[in-house]
C-alpha atoms as a PDB file:
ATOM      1  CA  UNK A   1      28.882  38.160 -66.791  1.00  0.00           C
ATOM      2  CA  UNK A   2      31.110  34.977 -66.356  1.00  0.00           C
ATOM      3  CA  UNK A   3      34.597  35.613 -66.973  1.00  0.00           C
ATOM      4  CA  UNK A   4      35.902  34.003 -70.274  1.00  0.00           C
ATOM      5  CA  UNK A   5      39.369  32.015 -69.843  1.00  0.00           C
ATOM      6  CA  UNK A   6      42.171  32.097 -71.864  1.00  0.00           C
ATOM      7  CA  UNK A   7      44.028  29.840 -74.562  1.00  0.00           C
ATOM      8  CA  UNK A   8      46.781  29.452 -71.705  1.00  0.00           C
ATOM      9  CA  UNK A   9      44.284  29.042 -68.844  1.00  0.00           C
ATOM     10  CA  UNK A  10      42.682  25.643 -70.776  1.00  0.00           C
ATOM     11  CA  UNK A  11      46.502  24.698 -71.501  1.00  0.00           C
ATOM     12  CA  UNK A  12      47.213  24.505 -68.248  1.00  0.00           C
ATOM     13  CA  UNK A  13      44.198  22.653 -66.738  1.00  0.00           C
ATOM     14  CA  UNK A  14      44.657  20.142 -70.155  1.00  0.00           C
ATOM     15  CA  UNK A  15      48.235  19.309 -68.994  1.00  0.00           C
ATOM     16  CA  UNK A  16      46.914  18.846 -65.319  1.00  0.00           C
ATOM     17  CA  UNK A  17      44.427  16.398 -66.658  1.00  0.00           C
ATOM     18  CA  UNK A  18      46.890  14.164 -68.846  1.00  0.00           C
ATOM     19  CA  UNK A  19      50.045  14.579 -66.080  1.00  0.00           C
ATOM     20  CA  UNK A  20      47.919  11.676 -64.144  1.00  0.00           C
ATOM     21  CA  UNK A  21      48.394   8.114 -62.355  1.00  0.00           C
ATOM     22  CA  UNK A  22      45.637   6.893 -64.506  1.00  0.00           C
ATOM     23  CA  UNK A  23      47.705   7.628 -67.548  1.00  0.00           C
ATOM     24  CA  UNK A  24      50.686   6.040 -66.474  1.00  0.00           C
ATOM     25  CA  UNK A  25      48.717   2.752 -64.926  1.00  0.00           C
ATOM     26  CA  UNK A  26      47.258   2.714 -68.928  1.00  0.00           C
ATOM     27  CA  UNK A  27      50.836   2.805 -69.637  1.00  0.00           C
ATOM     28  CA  UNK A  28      51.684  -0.369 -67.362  1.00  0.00           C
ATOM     29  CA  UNK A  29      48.699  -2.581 -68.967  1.00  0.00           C
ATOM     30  CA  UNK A  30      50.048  -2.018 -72.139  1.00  0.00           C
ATOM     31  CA  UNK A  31      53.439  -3.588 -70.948  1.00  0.00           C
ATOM     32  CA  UNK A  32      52.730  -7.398 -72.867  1.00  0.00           C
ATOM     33  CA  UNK A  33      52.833  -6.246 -76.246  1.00  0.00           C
ATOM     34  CA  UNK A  34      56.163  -4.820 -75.764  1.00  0.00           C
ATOM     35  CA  UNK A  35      57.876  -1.553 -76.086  1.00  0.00           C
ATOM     36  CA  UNK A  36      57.324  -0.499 -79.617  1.00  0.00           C
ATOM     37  CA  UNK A  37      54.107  -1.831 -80.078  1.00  0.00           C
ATOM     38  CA  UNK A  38      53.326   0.117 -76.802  1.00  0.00           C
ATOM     39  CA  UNK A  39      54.401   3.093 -77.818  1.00  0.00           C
ATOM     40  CA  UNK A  40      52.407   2.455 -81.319  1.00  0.00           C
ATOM     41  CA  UNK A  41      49.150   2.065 -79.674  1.00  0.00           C
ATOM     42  CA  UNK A  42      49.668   4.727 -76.901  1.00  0.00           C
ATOM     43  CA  UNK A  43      50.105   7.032 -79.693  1.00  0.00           C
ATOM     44  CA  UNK A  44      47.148   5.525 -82.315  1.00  0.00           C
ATOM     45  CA  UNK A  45      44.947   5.564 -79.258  1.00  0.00           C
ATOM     46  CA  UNK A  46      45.235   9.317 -78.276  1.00  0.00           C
ATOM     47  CA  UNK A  47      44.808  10.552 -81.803  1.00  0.00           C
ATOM     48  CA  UNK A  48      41.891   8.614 -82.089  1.00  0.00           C
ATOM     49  CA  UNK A  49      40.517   9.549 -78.953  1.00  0.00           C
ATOM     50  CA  UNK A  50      41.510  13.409 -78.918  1.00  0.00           C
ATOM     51  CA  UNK A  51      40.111  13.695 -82.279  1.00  0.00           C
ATOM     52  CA  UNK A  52      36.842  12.545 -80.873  1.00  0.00           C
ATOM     53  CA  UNK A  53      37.174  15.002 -77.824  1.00  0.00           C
ATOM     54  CA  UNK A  54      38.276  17.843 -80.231  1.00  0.00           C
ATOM     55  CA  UNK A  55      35.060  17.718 -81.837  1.00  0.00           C
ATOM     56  CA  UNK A  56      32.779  17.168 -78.915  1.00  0.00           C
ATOM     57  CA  UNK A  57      34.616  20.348 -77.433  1.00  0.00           C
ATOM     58  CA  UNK A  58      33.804  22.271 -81.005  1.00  0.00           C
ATOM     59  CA  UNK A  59      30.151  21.696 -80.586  1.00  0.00           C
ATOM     60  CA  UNK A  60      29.561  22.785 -77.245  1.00  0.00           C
ATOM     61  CA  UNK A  61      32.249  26.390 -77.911  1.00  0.00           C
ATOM     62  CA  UNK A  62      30.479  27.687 -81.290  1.00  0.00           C
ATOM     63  CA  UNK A  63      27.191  27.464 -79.550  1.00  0.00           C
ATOM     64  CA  UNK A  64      28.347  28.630 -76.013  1.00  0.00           C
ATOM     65  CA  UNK A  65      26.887  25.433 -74.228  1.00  0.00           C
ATOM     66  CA  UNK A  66      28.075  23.259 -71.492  1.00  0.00           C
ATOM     67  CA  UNK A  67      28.268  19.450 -72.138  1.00  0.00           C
ATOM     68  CA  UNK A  68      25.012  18.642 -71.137  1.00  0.00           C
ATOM     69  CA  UNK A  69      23.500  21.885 -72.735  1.00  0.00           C
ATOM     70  CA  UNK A  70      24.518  21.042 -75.627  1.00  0.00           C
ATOM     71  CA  UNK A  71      23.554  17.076 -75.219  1.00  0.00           C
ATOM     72  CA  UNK A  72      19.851  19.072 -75.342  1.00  0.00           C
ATOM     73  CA  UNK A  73      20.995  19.451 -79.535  1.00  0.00           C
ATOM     74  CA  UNK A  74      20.920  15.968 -80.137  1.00  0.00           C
ATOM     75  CA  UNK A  75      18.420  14.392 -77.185  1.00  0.00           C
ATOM     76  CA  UNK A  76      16.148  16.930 -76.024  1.00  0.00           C
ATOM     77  CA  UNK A  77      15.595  18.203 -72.735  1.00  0.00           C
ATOM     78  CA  UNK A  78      14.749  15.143 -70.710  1.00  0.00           C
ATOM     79  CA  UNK A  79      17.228  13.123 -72.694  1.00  0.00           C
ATOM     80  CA  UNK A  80      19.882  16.067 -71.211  1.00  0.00           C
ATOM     81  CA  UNK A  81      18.931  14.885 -67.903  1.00  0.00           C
ATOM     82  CA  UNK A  82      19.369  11.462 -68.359  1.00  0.00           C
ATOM     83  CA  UNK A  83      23.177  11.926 -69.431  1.00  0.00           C
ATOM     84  CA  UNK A  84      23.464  14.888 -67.069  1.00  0.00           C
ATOM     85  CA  UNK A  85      22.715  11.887 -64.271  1.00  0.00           C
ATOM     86  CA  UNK A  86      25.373   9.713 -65.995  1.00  0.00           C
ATOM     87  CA  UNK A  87      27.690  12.501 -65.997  1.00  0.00           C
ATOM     88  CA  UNK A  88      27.560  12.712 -62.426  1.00  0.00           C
ATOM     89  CA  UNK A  89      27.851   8.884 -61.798  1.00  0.00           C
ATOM     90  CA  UNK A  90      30.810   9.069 -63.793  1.00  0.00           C
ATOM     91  CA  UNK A  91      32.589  11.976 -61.781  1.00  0.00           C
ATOM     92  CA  UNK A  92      31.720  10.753 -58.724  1.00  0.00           C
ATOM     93  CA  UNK A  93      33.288   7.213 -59.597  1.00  0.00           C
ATOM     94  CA  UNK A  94      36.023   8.738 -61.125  1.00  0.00           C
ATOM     95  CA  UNK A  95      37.189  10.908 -58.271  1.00  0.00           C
ATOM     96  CA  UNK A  96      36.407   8.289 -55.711  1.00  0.00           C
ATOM     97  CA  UNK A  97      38.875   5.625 -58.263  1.00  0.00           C
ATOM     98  CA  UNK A  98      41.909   8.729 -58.403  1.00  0.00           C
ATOM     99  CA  UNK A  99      41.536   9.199 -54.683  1.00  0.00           C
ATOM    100  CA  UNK A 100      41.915   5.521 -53.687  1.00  0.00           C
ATOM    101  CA  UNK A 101      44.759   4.731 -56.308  1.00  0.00           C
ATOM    102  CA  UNK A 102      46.560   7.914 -54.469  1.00  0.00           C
ATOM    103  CA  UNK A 103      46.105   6.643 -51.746  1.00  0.00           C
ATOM    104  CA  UNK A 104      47.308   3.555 -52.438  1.00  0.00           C
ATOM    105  CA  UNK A 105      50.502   5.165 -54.165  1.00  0.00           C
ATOM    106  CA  UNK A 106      51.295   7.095 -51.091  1.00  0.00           C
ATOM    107  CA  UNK A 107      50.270   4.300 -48.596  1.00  0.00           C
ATOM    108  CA  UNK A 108      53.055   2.482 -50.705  1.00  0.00           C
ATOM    109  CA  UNK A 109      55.439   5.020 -50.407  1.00  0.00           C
ATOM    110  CA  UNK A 110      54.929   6.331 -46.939  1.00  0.00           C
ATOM    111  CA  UNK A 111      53.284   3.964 -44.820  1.00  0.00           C
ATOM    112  CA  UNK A 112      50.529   5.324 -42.694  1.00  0.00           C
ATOM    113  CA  UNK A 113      47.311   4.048 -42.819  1.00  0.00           C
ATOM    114  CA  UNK A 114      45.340   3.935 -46.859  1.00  0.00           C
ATOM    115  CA  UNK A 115      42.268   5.354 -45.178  1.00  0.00           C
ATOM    116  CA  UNK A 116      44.133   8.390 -42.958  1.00  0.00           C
ATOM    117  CA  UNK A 117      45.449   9.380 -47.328  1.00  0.00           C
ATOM    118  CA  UNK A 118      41.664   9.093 -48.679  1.00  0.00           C
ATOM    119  CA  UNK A 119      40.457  11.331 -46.055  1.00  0.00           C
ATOM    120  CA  UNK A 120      43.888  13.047 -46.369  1.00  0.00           C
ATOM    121  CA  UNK A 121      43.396  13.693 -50.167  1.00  0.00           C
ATOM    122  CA  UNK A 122      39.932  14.187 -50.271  1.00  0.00           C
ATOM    123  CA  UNK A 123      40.612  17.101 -47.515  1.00  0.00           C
ATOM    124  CA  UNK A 124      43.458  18.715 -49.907  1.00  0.00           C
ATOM    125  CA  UNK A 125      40.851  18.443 -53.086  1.00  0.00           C
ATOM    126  CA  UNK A 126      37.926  20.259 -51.077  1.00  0.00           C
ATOM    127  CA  UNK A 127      40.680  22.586 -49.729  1.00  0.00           C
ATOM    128  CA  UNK A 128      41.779  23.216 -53.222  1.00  0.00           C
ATOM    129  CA  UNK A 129      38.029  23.876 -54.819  1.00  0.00           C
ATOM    130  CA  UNK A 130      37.643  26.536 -51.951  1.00  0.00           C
ATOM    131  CA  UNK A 131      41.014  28.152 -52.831  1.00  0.00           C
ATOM    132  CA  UNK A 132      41.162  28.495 -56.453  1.00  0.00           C
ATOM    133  CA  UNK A 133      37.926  29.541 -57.113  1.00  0.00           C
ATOM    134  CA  UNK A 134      39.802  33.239 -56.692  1.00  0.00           C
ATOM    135  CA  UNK A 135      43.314  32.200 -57.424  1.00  0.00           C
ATOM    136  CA  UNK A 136      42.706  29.479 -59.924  1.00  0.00           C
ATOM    137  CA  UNK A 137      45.328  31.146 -62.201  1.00  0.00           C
ATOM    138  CA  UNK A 138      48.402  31.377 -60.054  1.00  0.00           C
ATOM    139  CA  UNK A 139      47.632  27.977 -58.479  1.00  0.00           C
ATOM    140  CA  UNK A 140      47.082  26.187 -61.656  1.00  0.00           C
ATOM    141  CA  UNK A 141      50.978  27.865 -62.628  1.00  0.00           C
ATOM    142  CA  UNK A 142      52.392  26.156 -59.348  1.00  0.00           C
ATOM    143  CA  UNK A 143      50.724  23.155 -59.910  1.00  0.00           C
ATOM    144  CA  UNK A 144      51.419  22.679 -63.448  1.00  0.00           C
ATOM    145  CA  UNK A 145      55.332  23.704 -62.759  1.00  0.00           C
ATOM    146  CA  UNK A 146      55.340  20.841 -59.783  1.00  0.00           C
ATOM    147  CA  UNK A 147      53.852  18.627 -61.727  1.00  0.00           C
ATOM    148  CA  UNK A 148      56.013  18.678 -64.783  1.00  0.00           C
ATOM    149  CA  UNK A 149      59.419  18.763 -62.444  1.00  0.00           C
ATOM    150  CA  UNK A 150      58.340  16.104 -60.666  1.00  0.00           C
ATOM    151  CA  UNK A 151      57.178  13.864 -63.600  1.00  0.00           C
ATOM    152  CA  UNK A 152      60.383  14.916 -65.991  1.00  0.00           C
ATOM    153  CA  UNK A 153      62.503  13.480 -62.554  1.00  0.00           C
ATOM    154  CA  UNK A 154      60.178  10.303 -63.022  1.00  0.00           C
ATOM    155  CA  UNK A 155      60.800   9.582 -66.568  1.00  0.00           C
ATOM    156  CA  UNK A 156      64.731  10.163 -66.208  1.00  0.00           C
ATOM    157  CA  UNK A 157      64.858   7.919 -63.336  1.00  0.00           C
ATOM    158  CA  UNK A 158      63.377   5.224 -64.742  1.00  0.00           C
ATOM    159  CA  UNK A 159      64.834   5.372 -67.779  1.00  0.00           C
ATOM    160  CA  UNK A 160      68.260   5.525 -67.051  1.00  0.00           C
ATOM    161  CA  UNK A 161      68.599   3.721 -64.134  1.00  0.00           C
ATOM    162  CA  UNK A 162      66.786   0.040 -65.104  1.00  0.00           C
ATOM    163  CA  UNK A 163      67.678  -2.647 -67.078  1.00  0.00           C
ATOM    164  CA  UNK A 164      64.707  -4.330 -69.500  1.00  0.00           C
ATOM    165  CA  UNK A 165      63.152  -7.695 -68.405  1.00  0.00           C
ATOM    166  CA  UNK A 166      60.731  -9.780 -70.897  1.00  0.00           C
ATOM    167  CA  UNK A 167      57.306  -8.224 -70.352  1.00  0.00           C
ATOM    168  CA  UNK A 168      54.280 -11.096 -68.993  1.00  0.00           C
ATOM    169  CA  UNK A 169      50.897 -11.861 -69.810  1.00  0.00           C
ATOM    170  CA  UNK A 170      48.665 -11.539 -72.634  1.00  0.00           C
ATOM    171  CA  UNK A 171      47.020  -8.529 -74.324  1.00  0.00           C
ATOM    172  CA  UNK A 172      45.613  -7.841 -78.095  1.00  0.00           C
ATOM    173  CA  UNK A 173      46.107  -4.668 -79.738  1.00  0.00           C
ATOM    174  CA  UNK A 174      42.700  -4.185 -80.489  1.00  0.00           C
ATOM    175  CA  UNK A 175      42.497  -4.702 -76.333  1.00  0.00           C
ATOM    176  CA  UNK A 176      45.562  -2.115 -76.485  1.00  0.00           C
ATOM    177  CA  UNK A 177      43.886   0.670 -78.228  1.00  0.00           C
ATOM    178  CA  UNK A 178      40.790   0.407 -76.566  1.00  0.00           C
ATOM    179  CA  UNK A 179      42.587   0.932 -73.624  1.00  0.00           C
ATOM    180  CA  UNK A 180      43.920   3.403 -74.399  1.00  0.00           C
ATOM    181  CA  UNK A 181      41.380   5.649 -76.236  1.00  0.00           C
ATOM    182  CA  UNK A 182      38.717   5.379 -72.951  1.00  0.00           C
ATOM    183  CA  UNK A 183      41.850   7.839 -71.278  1.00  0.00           C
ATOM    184  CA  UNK A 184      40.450  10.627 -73.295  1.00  0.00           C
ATOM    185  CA  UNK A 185      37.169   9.739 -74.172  1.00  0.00           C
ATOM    186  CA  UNK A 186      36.372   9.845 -70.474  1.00  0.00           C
ATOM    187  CA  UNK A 187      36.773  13.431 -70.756  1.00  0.00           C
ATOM    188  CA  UNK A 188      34.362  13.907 -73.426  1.00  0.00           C
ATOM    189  CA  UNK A 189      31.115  14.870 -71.022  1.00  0.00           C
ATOM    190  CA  UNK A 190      33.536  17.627 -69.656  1.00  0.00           C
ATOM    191  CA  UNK A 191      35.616  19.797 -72.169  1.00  0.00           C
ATOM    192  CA  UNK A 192      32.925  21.713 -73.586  1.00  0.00           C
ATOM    193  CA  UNK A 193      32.223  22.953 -69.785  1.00  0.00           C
ATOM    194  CA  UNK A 194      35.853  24.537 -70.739  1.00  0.00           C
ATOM    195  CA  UNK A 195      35.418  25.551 -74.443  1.00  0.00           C
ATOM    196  CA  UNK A 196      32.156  26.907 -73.985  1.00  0.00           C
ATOM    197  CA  UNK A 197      33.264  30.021 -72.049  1.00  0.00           C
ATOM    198  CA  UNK A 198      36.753  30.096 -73.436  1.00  0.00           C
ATOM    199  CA  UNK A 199      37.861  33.891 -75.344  1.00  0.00           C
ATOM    200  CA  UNK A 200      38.371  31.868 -78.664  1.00  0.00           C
ATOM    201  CA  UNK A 201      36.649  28.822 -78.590  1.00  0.00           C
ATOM    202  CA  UNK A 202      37.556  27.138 -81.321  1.00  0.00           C
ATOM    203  CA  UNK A 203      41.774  27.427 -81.054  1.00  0.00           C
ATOM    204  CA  UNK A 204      41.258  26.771 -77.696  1.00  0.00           C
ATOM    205  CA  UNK A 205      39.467  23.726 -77.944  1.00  0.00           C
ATOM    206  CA  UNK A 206      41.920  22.480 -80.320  1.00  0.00           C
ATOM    207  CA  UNK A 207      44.699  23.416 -78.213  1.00  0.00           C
ATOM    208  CA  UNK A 208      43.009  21.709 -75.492  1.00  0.00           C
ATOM    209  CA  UNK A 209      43.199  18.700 -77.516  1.00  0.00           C
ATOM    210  CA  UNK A 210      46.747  18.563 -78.356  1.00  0.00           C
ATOM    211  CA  UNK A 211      48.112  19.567 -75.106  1.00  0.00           C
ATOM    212  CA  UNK A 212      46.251  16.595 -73.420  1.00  0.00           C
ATOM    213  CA  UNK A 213      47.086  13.785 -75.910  1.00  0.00           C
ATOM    214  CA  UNK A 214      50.833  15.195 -75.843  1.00  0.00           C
ATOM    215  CA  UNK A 215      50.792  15.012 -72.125  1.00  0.00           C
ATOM    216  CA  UNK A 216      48.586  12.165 -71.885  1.00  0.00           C
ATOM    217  CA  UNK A 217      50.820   9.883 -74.078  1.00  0.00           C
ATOM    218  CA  UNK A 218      53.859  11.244 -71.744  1.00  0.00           C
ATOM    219  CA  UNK A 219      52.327   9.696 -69.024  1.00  0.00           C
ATOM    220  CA  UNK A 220      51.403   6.747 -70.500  1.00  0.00           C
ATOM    221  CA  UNK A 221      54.940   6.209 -72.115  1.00  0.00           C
ATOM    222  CA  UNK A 222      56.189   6.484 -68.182  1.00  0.00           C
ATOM    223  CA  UNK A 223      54.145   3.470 -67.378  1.00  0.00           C
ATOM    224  CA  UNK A 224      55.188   1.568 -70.480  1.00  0.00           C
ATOM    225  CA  UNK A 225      58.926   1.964 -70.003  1.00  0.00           C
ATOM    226  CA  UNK A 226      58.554   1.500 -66.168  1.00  0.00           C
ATOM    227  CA  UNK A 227      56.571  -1.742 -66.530  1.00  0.00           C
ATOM    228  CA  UNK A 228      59.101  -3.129 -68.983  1.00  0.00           C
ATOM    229  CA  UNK A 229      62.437  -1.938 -67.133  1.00  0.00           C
ATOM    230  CA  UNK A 230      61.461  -2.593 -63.965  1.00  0.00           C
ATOM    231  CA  UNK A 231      59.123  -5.815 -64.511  1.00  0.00           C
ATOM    232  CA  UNK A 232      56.311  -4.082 -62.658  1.00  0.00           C
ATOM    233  CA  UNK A 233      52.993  -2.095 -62.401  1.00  0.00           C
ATOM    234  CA  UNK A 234      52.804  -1.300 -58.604  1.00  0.00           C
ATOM    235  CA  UNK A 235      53.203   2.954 -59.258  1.00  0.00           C
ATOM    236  CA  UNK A 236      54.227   3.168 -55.370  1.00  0.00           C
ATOM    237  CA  UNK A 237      57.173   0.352 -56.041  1.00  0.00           C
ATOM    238  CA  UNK A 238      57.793   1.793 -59.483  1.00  0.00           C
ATOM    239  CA  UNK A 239      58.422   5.551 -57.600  1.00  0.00           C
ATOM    240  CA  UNK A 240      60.858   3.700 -54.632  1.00  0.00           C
ATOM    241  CA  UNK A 241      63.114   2.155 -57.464  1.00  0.00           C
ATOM    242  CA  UNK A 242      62.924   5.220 -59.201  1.00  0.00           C
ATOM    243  CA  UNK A 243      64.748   6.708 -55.888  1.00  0.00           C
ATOM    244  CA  UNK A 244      61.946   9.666 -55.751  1.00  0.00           C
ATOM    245  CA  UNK A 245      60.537   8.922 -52.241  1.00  0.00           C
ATOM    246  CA  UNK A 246      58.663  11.042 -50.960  1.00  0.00           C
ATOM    247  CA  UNK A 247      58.627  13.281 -53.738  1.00  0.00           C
ATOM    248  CA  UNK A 248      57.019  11.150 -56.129  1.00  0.00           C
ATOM    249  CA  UNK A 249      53.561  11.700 -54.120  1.00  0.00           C
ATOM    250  CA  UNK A 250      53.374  14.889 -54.977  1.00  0.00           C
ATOM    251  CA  UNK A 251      52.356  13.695 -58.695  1.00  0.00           C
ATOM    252  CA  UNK A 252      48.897  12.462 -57.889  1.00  0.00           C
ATOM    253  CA  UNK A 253      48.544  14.798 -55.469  1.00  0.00           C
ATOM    254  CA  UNK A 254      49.340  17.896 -56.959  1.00  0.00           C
ATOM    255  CA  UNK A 255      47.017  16.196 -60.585  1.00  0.00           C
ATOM    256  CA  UNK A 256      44.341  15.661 -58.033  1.00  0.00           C
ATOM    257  CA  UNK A 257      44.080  18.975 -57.301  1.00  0.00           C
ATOM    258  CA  UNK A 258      44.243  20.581 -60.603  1.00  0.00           C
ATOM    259  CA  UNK A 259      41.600  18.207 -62.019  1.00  0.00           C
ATOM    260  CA  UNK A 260      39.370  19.498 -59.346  1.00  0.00           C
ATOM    261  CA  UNK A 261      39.548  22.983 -59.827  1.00  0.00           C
END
């Protein structure tokens, strides 16, 4: 019998997922339209889209399905396939786009060689699936306590220590929100994988929800300020201003390997 997880077990992978260089890069792109239009559509765009993951996560924990079990409700069993298929296109994409924009965050910090960090983060990732398989709980803890530490020391840094320039180039906010909103909808495929063998589905799945877009919108509220105060996107520049070194890499590092567990 699979063992069911708990409403702080899903907390903790949630945060992982929104504590992400993803989230704050979503952040930078937003930098055109300004601070508090910025911080408008950051948050518009995460109800919007955690609402929409909140109820794909319902569906698939009342009926005790996966994603793509439950994508058998609505399209059949061959139809399953077909988005079972996409669903792995998409993960594979997705994890090879986080481990070349860590690697080009660390490259940028600590300048080795961007391919020695792929195979260098791609190592730690496989290293991390073999690991926590037995001690996801304790890991997820440590990663979830770096992670927050390290991105707290982020957001003070660059928020104290920068003065604002006139943000450049040219956005929309419907272009804003839509931005925004693919952060979480790109999870949708996934959280019932979560929900489905969770004690209490249903609080959990909601909890799920709200952790994420909380965290989420932290992250992307990091790239908004830093873009703005510091007149750039480049994360590794962004982290070397924010006089975190070395340190900063541990952020998409340590999210790497909490995503993947």
């Amino acid at each position: 019998m699979q063992r069911q997880t708990t409403i702080t077990e899903n907390s903790m992978i949630w945060c992982g997922a929104g504590i992400s260089i993803a989230e704050i890069l979503t952040g930078t792109y937003l930098a055109p339209l300004g601070f508090t239009k910025g911080i408008a559509i950051i948050i518009i765009g995460h109800l919007i889209g955690c609402f929409l993951l909140f109820l794909a996560g319902i569906i698939g924990g009342q009926q005790r399905l996966s994603s793509m079990n439950a994508a058998k409700i609505s399209f059949g069993q061959n139809g399953s396939k077909f988005f079972a298929l996409l669903n792995v296109l998409q993960l594979i994409g997705w994890t090879g786009i986080m481990i070349y924009d860590g690697a080009l965050v660390a490259n940028g910090v600590w300048h080795l060689n961007q391919a020695l960090w792929v195979i260098l983060i791609g190592a730690l990732i496989i290293c991390w699936l073999l690991v926590g398989v037995r001690h996801l709980y304790y890991l997820n803890l440590a990663t979830i306590s770096t992670l927050l530490i390290l991105s707290g020391l982020l957001c003070a840094a660059i928020f104290t220590h920068h003065s604002a320039d006139s943000p450049t180039g040219t956005l929309s906010w419907a272009q804003g929100v839509e931005l925004v909103i693919a952060m979480p909808l790109s999870w949708l495929p996934l959280i019932s994988d979560y929900t489905s063998v969770a004690q209490r589905p249903v609080p959990t799945n909601g909890v799920s929800a709200v952790v994420y877009g909380l965290t989420s919108c932290w992250m992307a509220f990091i790239g908004l300020g830093a873009a703005i105060l510091t007149h750039d996107i480049n994360i590794a520049t962004i982290i070397l201003r924010a006089g975190l070194g070395i340190a900063g890499l541990f952020i998409p590092k340590c999210q790497f390997k909490l995503e993947k567990s």
